[in-house]
C-alpha atoms as a PDB file:
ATOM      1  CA  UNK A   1     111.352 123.570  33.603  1.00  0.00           C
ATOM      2  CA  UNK A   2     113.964 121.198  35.419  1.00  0.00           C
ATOM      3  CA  UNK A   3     112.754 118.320  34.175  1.00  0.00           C
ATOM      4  CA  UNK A   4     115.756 116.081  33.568  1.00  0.00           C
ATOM      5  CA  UNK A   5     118.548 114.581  36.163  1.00  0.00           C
ATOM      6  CA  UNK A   6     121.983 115.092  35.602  1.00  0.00           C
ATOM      7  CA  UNK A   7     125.008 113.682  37.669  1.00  0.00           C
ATOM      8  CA  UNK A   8     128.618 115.999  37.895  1.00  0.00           C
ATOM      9  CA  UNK A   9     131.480 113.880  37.897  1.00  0.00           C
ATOM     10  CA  UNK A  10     134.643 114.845  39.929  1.00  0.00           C
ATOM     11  CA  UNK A  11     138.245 113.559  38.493  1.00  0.00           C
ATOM     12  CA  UNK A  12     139.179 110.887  40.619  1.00  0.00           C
ATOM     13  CA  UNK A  13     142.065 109.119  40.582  1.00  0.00           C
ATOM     14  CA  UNK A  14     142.808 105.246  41.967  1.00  0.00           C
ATOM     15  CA  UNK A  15     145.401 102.334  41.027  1.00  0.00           C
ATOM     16  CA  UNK A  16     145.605  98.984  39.170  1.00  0.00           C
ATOM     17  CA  UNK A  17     146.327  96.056  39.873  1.00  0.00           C
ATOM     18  CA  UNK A  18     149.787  96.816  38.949  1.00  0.00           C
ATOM     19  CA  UNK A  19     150.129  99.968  41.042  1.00  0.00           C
ATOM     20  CA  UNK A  20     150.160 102.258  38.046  1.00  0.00           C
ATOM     21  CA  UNK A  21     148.105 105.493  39.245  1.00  0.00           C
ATOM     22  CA  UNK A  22     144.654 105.359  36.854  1.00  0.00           C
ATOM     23  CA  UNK A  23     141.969 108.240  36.060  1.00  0.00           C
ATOM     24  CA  UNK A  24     138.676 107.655  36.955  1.00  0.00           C
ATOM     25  CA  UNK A  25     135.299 109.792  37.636  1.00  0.00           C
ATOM     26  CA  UNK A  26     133.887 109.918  40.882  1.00  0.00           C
ATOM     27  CA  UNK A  27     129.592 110.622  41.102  1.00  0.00           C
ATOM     28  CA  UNK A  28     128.176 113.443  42.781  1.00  0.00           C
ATOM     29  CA  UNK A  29     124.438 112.951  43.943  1.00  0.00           C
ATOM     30  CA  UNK A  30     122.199 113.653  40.800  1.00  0.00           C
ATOM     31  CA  UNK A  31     120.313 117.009  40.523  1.00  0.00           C
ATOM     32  CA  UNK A  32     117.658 118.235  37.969  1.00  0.00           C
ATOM     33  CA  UNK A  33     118.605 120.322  35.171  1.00  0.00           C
ATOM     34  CA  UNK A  34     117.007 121.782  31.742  1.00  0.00           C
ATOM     35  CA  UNK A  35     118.669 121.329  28.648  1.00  0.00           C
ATOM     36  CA  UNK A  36     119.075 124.498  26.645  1.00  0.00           C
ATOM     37  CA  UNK A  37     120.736 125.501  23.390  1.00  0.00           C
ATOM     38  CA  UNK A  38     121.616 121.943  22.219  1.00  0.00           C
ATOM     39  CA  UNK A  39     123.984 122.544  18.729  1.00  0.00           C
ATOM     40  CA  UNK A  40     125.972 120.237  16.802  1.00  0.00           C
ATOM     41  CA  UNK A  41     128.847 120.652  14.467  1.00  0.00           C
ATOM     42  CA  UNK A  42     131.721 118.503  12.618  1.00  0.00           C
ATOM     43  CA  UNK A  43     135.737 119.974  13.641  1.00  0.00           C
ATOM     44  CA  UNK A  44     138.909 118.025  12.265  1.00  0.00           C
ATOM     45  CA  UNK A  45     140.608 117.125  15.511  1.00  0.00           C
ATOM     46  CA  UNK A  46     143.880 115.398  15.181  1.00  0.00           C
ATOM     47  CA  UNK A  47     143.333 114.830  11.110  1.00  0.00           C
ATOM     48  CA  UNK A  48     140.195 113.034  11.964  1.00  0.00           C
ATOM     49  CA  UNK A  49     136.484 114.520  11.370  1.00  0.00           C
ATOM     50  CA  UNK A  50     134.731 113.816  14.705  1.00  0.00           C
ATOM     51  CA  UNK A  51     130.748 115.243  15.664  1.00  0.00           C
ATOM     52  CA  UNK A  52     130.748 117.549  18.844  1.00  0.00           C
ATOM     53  CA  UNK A  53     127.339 118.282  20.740  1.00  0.00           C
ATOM     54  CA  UNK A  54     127.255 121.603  22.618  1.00  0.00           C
ATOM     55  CA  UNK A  55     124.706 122.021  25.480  1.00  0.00           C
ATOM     56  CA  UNK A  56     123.652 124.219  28.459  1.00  0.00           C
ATOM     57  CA  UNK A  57     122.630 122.744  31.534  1.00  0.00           C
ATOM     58  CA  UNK A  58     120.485 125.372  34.001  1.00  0.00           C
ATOM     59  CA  UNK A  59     120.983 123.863  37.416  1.00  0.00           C
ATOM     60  CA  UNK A  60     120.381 125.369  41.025  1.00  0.00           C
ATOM     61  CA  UNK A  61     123.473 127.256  41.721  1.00  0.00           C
ATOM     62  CA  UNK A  62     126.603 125.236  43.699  1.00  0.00           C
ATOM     63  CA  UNK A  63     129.928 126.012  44.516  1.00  0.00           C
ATOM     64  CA  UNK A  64     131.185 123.233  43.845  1.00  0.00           C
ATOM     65  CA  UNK A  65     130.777 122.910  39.669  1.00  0.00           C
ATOM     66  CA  UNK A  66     134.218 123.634  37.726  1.00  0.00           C
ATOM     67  CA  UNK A  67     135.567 122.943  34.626  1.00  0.00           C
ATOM     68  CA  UNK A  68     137.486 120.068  36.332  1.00  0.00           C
ATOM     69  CA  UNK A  69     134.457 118.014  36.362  1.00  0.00           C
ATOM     70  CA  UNK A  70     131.958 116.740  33.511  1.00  0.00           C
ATOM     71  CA  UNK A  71     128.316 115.806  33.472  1.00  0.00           C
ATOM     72  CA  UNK A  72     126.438 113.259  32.595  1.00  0.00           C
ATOM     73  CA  UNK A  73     122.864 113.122  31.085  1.00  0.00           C
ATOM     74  CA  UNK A  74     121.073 110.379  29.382  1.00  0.00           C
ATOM     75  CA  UNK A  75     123.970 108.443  29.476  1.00  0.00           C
ATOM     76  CA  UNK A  76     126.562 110.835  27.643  1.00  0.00           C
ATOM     77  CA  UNK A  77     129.494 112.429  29.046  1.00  0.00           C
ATOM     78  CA  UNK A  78     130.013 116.236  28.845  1.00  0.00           C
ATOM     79  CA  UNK A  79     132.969 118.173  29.183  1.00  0.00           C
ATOM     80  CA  UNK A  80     132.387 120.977  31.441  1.00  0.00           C
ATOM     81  CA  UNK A  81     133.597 123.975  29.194  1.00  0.00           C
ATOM     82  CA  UNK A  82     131.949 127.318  31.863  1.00  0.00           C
ATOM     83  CA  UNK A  83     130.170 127.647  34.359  1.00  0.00           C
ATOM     84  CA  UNK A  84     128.094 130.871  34.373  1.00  0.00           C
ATOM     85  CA  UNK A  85     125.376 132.262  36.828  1.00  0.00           C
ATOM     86  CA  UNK A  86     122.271 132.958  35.176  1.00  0.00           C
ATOM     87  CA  UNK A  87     121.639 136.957  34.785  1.00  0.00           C
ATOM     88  CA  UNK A  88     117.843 137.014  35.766  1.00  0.00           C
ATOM     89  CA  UNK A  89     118.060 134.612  38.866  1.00  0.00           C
ATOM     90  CA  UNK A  90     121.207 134.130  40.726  1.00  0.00           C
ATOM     91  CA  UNK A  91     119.111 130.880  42.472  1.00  0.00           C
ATOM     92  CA  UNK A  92     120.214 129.311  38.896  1.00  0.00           C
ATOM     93  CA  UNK A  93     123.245 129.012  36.971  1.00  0.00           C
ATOM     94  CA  UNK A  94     124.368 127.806  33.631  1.00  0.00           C
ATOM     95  CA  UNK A  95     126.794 125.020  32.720  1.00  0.00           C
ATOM     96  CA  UNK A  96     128.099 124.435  29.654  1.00  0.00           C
ATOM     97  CA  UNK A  97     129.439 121.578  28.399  1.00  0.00           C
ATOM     98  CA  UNK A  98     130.586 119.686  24.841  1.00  0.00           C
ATOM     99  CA  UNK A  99     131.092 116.279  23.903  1.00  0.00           C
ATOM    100  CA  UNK A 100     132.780 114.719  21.421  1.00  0.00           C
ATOM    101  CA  UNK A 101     131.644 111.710  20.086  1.00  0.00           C
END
């Protein structure tokens, strides 16, 4: 059941005030999802103990989702790790995403 909006974010990139070239994240219009397979864990990144959350996303199937972008639900930013179509109903597809917090 899609029952939950999520918005994919495109790398954008704009400059300050200074003229120094910035990142940024640039919306897409929101689309329902579900939520599947939510998992935690604890990695050592960089000598430091930081929490990850791992999630799937099942969204109507685009072409324009890549591991470029990142999503955002409930106000949390995932990294887009695949993109995968979904086996039983190529209407769907799967994205899967992490984020470290």
């Amino acid at each position: 059941m899609m029952d939950e909006k999520v918005t994919f974010q495109t790398p954008s990139a704009g400059k300050d005030s200074a003229g120094q070239v910035v990142g940024g994240w640039t919306s897409l219009d929101p689309v329902w999802a579900d939520a599947r397979f939510p998992t935690g864990a604890e990695v050592v990144r960089g000598g430091l103990t930081v929490a990850t959350k791992r999630a799937s996303f099942r969204v109507r199937a685009r072409a324009d989702v890549d591991t470029t972008m990142r999503l955002l639900h409930n106000g949390e930013a995932y990294d887009i790790q695949a993109v995968l179509p979904d086996s039983k109903d190529r209407r769907f597809m799967f994205v899967v995403c992490e984020s470290a917090k």
